[in-house]
PDB file of N, CA and C in Angstrom:
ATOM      1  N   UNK A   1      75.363 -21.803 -42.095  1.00  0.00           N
ATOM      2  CA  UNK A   1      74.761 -20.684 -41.388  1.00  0.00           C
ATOM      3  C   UNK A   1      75.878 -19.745 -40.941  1.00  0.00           C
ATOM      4  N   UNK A   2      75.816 -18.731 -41.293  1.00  0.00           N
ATOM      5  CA  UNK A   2      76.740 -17.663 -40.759  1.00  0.00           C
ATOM      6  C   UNK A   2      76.593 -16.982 -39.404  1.00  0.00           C
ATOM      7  N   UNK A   3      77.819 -16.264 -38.855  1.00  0.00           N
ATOM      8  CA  UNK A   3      77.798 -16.156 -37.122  1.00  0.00           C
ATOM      9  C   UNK A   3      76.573 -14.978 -37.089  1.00  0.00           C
ATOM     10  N   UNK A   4      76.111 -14.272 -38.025  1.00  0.00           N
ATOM     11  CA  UNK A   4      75.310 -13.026 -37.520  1.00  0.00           C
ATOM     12  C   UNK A   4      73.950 -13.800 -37.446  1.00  0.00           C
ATOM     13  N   UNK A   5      73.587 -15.212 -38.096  1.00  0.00           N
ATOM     14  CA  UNK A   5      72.632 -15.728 -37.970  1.00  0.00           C
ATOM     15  C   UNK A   5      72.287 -16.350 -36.786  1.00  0.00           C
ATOM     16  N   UNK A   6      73.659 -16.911 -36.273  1.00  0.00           N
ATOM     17  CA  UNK A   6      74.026 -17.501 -35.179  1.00  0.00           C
ATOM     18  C   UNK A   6      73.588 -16.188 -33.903  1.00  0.00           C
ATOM     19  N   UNK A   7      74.403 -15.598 -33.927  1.00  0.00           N
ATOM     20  CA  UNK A   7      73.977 -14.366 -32.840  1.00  0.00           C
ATOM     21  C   UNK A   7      72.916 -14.141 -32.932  1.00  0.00           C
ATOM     22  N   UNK A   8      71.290 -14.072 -34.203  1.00  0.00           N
ATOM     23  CA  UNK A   8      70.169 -13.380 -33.824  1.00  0.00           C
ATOM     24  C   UNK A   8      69.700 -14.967 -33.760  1.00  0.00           C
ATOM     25  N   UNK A   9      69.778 -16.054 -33.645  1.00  0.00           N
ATOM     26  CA  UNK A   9      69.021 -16.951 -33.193  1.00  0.00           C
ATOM     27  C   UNK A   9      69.206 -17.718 -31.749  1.00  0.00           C
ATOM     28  N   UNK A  10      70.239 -16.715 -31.208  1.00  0.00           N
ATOM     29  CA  UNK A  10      70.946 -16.717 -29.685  1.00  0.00           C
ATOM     30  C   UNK A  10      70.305 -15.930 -29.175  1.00  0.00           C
ATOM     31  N   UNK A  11      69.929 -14.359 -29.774  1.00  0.00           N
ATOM     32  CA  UNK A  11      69.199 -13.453 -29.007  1.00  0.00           C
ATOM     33  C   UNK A  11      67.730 -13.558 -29.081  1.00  0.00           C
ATOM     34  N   UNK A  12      67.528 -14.218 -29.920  1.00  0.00           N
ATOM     35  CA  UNK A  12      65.624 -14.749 -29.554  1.00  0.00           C
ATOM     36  C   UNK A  12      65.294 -15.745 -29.071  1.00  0.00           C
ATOM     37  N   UNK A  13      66.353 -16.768 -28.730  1.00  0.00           N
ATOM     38  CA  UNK A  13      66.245 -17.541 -27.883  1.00  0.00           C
ATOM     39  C   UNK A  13      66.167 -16.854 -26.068  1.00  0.00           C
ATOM     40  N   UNK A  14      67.114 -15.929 -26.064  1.00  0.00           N
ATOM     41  CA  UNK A  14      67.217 -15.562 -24.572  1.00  0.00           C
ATOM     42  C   UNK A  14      66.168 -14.181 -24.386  1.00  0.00           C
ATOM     43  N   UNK A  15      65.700 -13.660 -25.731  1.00  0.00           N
ATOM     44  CA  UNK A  15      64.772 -12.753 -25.660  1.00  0.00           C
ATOM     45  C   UNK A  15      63.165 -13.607 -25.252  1.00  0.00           C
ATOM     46  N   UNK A  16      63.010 -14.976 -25.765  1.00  0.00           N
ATOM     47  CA  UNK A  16      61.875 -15.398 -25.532  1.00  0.00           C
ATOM     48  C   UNK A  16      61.226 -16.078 -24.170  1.00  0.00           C
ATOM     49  N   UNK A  17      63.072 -16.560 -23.277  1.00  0.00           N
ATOM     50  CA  UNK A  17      63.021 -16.759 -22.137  1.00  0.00           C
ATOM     51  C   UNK A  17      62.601 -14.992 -21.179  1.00  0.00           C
ATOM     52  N   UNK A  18      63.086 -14.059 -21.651  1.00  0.00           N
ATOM     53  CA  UNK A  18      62.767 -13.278 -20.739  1.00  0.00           C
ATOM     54  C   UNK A  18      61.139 -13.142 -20.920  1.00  0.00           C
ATOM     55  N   UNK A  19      60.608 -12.825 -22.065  1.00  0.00           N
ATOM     56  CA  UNK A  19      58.974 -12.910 -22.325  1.00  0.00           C
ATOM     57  C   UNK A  19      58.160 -13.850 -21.023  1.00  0.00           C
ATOM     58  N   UNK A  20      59.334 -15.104 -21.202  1.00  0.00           N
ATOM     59  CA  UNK A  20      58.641 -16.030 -20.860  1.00  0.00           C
ATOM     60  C   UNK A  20      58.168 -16.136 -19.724  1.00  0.00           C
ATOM     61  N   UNK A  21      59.375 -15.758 -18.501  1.00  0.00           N
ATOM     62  CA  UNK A  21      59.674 -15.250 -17.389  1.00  0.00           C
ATOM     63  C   UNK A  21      58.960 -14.077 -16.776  1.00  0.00           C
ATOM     64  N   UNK A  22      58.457 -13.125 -17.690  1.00  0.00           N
ATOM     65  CA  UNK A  22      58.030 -11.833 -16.933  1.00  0.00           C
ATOM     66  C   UNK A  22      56.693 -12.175 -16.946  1.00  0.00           C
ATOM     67  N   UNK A  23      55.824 -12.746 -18.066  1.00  0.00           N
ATOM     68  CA  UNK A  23      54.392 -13.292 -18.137  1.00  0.00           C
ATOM     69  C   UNK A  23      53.868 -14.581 -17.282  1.00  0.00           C
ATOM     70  N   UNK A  24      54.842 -15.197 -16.573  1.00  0.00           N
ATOM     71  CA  UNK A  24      54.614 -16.145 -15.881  1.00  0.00           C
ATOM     72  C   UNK A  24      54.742 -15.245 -14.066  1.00  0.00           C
ATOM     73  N   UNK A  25      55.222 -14.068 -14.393  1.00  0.00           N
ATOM     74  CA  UNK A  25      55.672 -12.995 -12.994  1.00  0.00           C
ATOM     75  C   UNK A  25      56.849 -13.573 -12.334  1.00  0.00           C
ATOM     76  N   UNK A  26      57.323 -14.096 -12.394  1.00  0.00           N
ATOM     77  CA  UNK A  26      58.923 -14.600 -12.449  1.00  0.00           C
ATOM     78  C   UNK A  26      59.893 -13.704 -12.419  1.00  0.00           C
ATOM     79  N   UNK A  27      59.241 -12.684 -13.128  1.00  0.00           N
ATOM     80  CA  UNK A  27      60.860 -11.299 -13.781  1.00  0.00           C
ATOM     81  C   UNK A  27      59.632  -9.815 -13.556  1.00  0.00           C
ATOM     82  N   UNK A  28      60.242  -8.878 -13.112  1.00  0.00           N
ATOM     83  CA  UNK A  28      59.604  -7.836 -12.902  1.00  0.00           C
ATOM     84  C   UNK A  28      59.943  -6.747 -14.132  1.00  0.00           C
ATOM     85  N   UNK A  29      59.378  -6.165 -14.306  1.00  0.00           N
ATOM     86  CA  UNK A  29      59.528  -5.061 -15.662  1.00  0.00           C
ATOM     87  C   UNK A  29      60.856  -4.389 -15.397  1.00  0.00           C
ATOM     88  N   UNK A  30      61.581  -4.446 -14.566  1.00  0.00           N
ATOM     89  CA  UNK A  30      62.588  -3.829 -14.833  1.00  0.00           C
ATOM     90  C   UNK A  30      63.339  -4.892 -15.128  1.00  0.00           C
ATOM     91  N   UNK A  31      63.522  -5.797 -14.272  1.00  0.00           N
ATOM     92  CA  UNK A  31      64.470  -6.679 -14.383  1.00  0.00           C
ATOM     93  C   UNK A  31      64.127  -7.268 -16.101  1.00  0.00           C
ATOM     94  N   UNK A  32      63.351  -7.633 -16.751  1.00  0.00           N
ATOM     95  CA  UNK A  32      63.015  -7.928 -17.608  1.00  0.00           C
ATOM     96  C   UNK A  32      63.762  -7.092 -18.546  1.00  0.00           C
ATOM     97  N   UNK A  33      63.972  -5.471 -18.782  1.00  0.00           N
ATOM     98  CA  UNK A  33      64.497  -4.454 -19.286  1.00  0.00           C
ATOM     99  C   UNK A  33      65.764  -4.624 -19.560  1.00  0.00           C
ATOM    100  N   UNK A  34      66.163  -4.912 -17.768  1.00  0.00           N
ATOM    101  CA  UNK A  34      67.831  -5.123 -18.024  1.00  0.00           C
ATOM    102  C   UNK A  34      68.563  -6.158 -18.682  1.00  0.00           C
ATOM    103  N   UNK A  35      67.792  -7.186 -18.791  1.00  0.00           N
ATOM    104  CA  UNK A  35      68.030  -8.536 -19.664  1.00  0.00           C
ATOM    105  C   UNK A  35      68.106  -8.237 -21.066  1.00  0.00           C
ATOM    106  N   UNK A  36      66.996  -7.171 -21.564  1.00  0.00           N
ATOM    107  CA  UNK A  36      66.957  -7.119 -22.930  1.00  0.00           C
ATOM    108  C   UNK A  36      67.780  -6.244 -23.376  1.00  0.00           C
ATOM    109  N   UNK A  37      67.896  -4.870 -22.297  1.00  0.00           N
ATOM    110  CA  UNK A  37      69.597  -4.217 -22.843  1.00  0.00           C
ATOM    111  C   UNK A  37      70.554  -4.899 -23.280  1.00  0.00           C
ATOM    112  N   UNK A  38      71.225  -6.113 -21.864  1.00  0.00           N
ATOM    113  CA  UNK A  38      72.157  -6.852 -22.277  1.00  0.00           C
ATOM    114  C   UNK A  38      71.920  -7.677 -23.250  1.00  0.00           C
ATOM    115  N   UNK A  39      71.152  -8.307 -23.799  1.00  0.00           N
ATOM    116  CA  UNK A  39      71.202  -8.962 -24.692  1.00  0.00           C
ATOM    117  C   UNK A  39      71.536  -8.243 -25.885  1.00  0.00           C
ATOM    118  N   UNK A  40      70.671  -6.883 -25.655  1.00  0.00           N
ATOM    119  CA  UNK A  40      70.909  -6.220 -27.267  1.00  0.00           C
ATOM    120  C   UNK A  40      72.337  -5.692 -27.890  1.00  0.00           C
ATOM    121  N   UNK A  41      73.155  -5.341 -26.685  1.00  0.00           N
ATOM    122  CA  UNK A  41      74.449  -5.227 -26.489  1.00  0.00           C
ATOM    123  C   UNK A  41      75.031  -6.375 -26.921  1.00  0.00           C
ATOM    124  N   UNK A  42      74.762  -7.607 -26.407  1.00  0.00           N
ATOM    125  CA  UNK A  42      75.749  -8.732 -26.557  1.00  0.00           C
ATOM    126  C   UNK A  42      75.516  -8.569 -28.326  1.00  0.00           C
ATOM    127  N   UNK A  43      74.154  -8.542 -28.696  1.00  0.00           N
ATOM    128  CA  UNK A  43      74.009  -8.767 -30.025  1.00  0.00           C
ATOM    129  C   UNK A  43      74.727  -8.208 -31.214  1.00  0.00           C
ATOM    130  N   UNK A  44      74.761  -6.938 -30.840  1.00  0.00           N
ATOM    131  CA  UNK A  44      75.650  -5.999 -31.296  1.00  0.00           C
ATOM    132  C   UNK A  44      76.791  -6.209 -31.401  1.00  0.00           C
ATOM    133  N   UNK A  45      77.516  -6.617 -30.137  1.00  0.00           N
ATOM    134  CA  UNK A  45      78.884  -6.672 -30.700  1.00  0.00           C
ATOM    135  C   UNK A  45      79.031  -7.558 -31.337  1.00  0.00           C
ATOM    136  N   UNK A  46      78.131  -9.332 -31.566  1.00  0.00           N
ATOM    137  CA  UNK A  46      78.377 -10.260 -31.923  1.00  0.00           C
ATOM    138  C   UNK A  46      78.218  -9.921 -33.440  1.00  0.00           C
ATOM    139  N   UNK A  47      77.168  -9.532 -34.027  1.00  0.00           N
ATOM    140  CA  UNK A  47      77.201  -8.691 -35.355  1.00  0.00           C
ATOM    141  C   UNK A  47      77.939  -7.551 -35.567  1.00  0.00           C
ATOM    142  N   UNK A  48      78.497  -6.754 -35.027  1.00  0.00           N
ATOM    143  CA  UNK A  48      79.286  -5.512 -35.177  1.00  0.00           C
ATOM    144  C   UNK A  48      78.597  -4.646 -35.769  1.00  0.00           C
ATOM    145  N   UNK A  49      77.321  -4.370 -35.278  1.00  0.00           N
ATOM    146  CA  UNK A  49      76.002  -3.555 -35.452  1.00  0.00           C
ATOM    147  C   UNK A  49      75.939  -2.331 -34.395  1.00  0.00           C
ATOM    148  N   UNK A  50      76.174  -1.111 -34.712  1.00  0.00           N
ATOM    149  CA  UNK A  50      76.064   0.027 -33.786  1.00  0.00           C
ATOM    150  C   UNK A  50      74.893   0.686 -34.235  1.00  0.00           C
TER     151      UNK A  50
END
């Protein structure tokens, strides 16, 4: 398995905890937002995807 596979099966792992979190009301729509920025960022650089 290669690292860009590695990075998008890292970011749907922590993308599915935030789902998981905001539908249970746990995480508020923003806060939920800011999770998925950072993640999409982390993702990015981990693929070197702009």
């Amino acid at each position: 398995m290669s690292e860009p596979d590695d990075a998008v099966r890292e970011y749907l792992r922590k993308v599915d905890g935030v789902f998981h979190e905001y539908e249970q009301g746990y995480m508020d729509a923003d806060a939920a937002m800011d999770a998925m920025e950072l993640y999409v960022g982390e993702l990015r650089e981990e693929t070197d995807l702009e």
